[in-house]
C-alpha atoms as a PDB file:
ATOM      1  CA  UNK A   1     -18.946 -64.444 122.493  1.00  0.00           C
ATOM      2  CA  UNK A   2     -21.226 -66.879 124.266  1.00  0.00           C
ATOM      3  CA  UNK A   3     -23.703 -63.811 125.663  1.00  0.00           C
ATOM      4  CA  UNK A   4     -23.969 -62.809 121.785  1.00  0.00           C
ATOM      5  CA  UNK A   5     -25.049 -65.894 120.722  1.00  0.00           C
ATOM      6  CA  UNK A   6     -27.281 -66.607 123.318  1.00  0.00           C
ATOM      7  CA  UNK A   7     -29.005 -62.688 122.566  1.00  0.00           C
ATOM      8  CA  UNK A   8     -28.866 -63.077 118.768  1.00  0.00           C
ATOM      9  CA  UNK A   9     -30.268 -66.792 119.060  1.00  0.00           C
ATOM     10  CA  UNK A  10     -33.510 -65.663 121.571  1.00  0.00           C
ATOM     11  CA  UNK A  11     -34.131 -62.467 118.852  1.00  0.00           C
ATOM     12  CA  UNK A  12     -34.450 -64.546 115.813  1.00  0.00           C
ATOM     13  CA  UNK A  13     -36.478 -67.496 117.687  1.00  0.00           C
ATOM     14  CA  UNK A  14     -39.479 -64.550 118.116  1.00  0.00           C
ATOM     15  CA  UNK A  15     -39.721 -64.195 114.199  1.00  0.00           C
ATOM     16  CA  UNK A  16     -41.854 -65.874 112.103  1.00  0.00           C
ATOM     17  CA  UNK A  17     -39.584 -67.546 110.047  1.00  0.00           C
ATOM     18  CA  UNK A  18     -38.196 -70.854 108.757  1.00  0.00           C
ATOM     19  CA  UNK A  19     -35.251 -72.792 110.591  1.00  0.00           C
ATOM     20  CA  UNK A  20     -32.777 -72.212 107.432  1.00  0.00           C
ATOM     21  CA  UNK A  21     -33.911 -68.524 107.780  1.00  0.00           C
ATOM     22  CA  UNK A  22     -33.592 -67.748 111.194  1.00  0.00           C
ATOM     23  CA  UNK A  23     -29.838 -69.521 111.192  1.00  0.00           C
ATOM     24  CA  UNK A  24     -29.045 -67.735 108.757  1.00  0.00           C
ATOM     25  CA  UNK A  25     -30.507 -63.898 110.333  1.00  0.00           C
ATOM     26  CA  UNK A  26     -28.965 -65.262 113.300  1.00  0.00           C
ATOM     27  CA  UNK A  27     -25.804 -64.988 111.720  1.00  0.00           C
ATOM     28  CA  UNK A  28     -26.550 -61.719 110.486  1.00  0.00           C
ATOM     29  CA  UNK A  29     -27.335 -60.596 113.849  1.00  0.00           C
ATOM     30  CA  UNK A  30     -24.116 -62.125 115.293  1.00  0.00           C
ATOM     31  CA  UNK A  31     -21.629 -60.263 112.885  1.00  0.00           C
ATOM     32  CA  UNK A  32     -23.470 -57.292 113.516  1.00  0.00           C
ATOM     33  CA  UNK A  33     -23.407 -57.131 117.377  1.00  0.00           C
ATOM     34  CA  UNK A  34     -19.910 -58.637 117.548  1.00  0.00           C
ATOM     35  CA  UNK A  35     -18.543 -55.269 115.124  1.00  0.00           C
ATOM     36  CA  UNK A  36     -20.032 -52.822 117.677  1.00  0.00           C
ATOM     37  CA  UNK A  37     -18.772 -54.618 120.574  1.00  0.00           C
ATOM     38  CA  UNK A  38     -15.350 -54.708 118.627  1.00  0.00           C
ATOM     39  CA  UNK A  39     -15.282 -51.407 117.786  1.00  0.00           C
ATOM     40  CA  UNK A  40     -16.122 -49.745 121.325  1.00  0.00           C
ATOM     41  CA  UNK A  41     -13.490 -52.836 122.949  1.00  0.00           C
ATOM     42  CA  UNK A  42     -11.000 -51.259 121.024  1.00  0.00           C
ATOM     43  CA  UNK A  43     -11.926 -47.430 122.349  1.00  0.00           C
ATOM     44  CA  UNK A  44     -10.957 -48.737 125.516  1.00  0.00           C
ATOM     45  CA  UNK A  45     -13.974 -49.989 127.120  1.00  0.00           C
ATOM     46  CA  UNK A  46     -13.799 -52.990 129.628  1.00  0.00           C
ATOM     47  CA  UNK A  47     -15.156 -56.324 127.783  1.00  0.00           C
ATOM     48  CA  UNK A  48     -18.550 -56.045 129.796  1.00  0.00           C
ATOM     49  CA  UNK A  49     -19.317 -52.659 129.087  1.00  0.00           C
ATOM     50  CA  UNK A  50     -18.433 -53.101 124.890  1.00  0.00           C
ATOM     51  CA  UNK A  51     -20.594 -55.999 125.253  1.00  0.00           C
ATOM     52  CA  UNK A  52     -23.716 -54.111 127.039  1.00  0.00           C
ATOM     53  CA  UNK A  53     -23.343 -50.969 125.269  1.00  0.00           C
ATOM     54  CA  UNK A  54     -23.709 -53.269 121.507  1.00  0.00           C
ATOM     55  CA  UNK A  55     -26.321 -55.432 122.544  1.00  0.00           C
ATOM     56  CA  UNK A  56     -28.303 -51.816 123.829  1.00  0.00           C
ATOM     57  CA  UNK A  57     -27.399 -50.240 120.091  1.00  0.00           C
ATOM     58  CA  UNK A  58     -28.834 -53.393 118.543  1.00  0.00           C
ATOM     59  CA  UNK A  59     -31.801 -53.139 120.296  1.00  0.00           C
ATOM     60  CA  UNK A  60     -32.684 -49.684 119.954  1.00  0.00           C
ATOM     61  CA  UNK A  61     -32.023 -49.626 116.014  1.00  0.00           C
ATOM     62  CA  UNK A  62     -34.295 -52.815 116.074  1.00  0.00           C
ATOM     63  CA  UNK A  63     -37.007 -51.077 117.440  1.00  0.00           C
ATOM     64  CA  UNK A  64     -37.309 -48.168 115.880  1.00  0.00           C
ATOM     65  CA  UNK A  65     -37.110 -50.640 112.742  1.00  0.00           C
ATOM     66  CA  UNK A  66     -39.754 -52.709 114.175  1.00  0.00           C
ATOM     67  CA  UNK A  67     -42.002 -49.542 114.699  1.00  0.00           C
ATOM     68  CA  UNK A  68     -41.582 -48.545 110.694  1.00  0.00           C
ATOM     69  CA  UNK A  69     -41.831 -52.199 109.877  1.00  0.00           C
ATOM     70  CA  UNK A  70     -45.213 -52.749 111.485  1.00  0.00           C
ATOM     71  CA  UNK A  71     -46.254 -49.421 110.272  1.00  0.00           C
ATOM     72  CA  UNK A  72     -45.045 -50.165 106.546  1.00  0.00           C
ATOM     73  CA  UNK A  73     -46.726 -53.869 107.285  1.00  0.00           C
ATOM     74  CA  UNK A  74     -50.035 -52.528 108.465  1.00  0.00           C
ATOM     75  CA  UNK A  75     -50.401 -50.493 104.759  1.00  0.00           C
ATOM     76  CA  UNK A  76     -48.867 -53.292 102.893  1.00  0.00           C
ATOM     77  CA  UNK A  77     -51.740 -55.493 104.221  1.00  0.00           C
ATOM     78  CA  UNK A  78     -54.459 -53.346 103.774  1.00  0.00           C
ATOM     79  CA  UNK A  79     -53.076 -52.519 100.305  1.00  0.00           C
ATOM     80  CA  UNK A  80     -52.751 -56.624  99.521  1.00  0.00           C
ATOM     81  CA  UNK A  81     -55.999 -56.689 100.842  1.00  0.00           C
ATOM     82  CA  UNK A  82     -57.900 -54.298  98.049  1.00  0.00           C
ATOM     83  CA  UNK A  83     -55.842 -55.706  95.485  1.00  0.00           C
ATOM     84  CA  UNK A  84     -57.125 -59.555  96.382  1.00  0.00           C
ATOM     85  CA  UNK A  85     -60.460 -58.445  96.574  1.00  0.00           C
ATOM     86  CA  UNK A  86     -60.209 -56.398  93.162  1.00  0.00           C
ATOM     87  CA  UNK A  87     -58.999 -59.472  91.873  1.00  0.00           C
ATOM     88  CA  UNK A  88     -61.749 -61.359  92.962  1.00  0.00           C
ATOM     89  CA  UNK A  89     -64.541 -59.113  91.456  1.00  0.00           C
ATOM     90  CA  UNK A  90     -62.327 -58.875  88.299  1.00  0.00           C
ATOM     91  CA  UNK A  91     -61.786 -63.389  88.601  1.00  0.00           C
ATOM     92  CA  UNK A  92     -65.371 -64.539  89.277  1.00  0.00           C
ATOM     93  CA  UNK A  93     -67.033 -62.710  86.537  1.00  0.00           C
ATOM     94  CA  UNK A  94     -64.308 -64.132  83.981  1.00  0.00           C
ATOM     95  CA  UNK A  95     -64.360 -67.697  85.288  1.00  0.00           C
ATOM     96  CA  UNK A  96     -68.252 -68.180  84.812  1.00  0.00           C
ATOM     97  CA  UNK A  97     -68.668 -66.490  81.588  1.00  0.00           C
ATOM     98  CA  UNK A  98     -66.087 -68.504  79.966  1.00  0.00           C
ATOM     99  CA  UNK A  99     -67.285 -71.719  81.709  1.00  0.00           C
ATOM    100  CA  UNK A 100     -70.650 -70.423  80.531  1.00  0.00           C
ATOM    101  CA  UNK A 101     -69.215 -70.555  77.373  1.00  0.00           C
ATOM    102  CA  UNK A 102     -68.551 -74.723  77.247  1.00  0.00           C
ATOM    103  CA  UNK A 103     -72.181 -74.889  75.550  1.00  0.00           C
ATOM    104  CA  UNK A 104     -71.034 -78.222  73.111  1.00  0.00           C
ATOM    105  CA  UNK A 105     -72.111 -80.613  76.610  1.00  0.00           C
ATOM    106  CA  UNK A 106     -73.049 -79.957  79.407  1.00  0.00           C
ATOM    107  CA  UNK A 107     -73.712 -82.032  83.123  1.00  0.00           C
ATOM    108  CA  UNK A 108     -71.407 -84.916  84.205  1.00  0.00           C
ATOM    109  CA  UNK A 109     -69.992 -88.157  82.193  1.00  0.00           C
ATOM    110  CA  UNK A 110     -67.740 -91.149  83.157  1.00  0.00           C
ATOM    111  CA  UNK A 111     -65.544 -89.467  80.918  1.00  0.00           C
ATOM    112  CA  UNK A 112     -65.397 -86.492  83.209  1.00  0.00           C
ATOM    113  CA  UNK A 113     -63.577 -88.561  85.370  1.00  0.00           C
ATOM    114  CA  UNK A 114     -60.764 -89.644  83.461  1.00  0.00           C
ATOM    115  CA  UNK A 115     -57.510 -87.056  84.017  1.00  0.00           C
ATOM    116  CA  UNK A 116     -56.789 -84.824  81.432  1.00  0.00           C
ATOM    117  CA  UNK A 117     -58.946 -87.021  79.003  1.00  0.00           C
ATOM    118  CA  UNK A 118     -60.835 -83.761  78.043  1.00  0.00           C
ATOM    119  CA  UNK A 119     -57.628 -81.637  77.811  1.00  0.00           C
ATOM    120  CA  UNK A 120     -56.103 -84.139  75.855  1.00  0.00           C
ATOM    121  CA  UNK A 121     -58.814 -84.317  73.168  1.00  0.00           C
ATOM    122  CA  UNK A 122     -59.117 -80.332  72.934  1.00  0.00           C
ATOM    123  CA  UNK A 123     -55.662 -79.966  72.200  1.00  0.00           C
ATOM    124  CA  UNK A 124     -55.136 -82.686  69.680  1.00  0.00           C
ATOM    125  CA  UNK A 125     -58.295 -81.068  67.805  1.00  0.00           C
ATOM    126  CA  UNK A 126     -56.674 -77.815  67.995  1.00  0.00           C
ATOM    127  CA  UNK A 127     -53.458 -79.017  66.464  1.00  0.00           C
ATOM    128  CA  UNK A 128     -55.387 -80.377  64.033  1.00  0.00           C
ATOM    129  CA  UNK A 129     -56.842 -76.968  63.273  1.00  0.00           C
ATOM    130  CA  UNK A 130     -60.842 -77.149  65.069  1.00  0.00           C
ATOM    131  CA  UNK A 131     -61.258 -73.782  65.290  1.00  0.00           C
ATOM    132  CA  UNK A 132     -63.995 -74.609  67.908  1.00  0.00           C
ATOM    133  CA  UNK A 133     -61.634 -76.098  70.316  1.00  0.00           C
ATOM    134  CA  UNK A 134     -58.721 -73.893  69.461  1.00  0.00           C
ATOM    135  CA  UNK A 135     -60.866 -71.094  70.968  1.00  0.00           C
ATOM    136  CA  UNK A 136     -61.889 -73.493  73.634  1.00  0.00           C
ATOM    137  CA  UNK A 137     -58.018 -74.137  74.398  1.00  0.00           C
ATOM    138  CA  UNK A 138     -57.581 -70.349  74.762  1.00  0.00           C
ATOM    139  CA  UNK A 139     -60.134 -69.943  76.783  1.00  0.00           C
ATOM    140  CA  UNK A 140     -58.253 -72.583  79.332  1.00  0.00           C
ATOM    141  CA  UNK A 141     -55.001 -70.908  79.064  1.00  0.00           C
ATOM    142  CA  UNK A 142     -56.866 -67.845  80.263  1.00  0.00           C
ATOM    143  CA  UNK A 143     -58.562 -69.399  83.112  1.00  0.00           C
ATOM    144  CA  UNK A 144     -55.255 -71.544  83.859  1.00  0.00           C
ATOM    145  CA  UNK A 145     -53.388 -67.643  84.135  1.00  0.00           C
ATOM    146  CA  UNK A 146     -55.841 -66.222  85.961  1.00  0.00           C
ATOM    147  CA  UNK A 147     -55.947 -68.616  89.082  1.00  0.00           C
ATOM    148  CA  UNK A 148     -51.613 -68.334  89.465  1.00  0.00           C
ATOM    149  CA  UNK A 149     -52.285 -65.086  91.628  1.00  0.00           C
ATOM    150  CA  UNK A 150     -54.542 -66.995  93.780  1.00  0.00           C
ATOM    151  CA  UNK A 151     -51.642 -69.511  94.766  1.00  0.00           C
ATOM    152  CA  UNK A 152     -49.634 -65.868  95.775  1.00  0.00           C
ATOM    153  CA  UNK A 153     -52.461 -64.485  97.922  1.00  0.00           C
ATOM    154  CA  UNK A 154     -53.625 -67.430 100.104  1.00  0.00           C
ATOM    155  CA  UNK A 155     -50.785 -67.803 102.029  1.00  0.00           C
ATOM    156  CA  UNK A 156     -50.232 -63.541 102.542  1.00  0.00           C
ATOM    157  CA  UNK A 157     -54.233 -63.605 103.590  1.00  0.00           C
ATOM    158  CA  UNK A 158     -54.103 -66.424 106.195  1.00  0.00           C
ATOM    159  CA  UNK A 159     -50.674 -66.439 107.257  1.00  0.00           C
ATOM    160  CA  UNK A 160     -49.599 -69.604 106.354  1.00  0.00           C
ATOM    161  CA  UNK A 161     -46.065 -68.802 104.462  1.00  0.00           C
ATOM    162  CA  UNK A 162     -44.305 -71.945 105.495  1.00  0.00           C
ATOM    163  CA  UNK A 163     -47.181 -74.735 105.324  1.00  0.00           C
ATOM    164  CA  UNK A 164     -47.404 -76.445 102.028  1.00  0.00           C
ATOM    165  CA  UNK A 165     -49.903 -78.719 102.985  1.00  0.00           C
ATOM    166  CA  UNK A 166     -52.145 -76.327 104.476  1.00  0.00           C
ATOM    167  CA  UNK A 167     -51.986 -74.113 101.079  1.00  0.00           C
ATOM    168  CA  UNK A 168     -52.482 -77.181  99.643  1.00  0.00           C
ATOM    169  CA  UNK A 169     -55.812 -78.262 101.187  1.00  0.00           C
ATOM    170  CA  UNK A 170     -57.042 -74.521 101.159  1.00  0.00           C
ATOM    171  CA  UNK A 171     -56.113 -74.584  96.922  1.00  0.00           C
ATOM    172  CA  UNK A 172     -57.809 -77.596  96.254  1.00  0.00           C
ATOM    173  CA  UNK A 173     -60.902 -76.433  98.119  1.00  0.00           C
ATOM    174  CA  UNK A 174     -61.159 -73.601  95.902  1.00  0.00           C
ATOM    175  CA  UNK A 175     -60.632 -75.911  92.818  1.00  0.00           C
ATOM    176  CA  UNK A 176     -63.394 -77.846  93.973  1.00  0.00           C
ATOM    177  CA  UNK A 177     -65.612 -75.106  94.932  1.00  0.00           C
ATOM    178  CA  UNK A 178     -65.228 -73.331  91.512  1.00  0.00           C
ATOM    179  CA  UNK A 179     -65.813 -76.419  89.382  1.00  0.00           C
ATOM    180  CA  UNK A 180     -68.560 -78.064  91.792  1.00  0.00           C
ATOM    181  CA  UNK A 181     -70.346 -74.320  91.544  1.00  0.00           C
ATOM    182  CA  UNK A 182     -71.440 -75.559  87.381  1.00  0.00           C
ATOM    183  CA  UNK A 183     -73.447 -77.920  89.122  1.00  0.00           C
ATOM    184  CA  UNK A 184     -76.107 -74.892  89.622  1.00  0.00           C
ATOM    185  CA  UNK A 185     -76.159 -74.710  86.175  1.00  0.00           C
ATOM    186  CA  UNK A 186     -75.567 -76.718  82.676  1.00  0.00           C
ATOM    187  CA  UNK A 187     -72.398 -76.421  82.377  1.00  0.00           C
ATOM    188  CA  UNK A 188     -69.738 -79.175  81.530  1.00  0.00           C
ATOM    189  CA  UNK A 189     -67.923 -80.273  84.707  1.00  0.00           C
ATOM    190  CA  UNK A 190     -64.148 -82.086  84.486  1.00  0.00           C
ATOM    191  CA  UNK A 191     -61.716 -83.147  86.632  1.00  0.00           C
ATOM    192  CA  UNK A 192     -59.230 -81.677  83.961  1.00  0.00           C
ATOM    193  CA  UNK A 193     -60.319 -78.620  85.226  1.00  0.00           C
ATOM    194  CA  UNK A 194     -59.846 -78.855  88.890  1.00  0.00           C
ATOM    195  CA  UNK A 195     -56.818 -80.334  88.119  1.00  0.00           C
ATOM    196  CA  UNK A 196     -55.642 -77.306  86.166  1.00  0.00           C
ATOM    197  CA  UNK A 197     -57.316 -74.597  88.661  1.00  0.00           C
ATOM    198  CA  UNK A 198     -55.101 -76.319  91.318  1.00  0.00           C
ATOM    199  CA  UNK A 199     -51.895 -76.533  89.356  1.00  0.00           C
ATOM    200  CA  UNK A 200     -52.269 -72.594  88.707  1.00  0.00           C
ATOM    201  CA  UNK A 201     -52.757 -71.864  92.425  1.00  0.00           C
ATOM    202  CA  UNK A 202     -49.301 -74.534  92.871  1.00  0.00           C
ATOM    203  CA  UNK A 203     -47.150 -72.893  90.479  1.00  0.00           C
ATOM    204  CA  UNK A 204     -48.908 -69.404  92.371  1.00  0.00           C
ATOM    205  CA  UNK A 205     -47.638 -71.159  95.484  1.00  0.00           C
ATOM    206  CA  UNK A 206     -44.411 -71.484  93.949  1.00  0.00           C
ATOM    207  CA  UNK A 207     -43.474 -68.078  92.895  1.00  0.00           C
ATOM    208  CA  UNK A 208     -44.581 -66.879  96.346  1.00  0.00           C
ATOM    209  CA  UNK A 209     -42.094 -68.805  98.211  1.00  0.00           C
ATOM    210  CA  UNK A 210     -39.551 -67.676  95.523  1.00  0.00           C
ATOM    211  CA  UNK A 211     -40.628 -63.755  96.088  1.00  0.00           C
ATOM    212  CA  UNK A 212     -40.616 -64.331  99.864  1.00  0.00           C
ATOM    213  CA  UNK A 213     -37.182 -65.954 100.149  1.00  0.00           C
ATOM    214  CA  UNK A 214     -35.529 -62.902  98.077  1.00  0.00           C
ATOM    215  CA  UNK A 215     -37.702 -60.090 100.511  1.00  0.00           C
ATOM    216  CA  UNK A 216     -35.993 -62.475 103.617  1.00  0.00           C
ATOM    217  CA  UNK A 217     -32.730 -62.115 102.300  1.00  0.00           C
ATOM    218  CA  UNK A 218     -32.515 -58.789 100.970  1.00  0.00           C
ATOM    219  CA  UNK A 219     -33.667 -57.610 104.521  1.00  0.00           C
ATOM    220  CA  UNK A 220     -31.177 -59.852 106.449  1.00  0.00           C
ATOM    221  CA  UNK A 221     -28.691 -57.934 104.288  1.00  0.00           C
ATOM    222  CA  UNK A 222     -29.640 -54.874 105.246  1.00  0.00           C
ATOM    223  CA  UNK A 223     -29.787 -55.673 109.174  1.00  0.00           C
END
């Protein structure tokens, strides 16, 4: 019915949500509303008074769900909250002492602006079996792992689950910040490595949007 439509379509538009997303809980909504209307239609009720008593259902099972779901949001943040900031006390202590740890130069070279050119040459020598840069090469991986769940809690900490871009700028901010931070001290700077620090928080970015379109699905289903 046209008045379900027009109800489920003014619900969804409130939510913070993509347009793919809030078609598709609109839908959810619709199939929902339209079985209680059917269902009291067929116990003999006029059309108008199916159609008001499903729409009044709907709403008062969404908000007693809203009520628990700002409730369960409210600890969810605060709980996403301690963990960030645990991760930060546990990141910035690990990211300086291995940077510390790039003692064989130190300060800034043309070659420091060539992509991936130091990469490049610390993996060749550790395939060629440098045990110096093998170690170095670990360290990288380590550092390249530890800035993924960066990528997953910038967009939960400012809100900003459907802006790319805005990630984006915010990610390469921190990649700058954290490399431009050696300058304090004589330490080797790269662009390989803001490169890599904002690939990590990417592919973090990545498995965010993955983890938030299965939560946005799995709750339509339950609707």
């Amino acid at each position: 019915m046209k008045e379900i439509n027009k109800f489920a379509k003014k619900s969804v538009s409130k939510l913070d949500l993509s347009v793919k997303e809030r078609k598709e809980l609109e839908v959810e909504y619709i199939d929902h509303i339209t079985a209680i209307y059917k269902e009291h239609l067929d116990d003999g009720f006029s059309e108008k008074e199916s159609l008001d008593y499903a729409i009044s259902i709907f709403k008062s099972d969404n908000w007693l769900g809203d009520s628990i779901i700002n409730q369960k949001k409210n600890y969810i943040q605060f709980g996403l909250l301690s963990i960030f900031f645990i991760y930060l006390i546990v990141l910035i202590p690990i990211y300086f002492y291995i940077s510390r740890m790039e003692v064989f130069k130190s300060g800034i070279s043309i070659n420091s602006f060539i992509p991936f050119r130091t990469i490049y040459a610390i993996i060749t020598s550790s395939m060629d079996g440098d045990f110096g840069n093998i170690m170095r090469l670990q360290r990288r991986i380590v550092l390249f792992l530890s800035l993924i769940p960066m990528g997953i809690f910038i967009p939960i900490i400012t809100s900003k689950y459907k802006s790319f871009l805005s990630n984006l700028k915010i990610y390469l901010f921190i990649a700058l910040f954290l490399e431009l931070c050696k300058i304090l001290f004589p330490w080797w700077i790269s662009i390989d490595y803001i490169l890599l620090n904002l690939i990590s928080c990417i592919i973090g970015y990545g498995l965010f949007t993955i983890i938030r379109k299965y939560v946005v699905q799995k709750r339509a289903i339950n609707i």
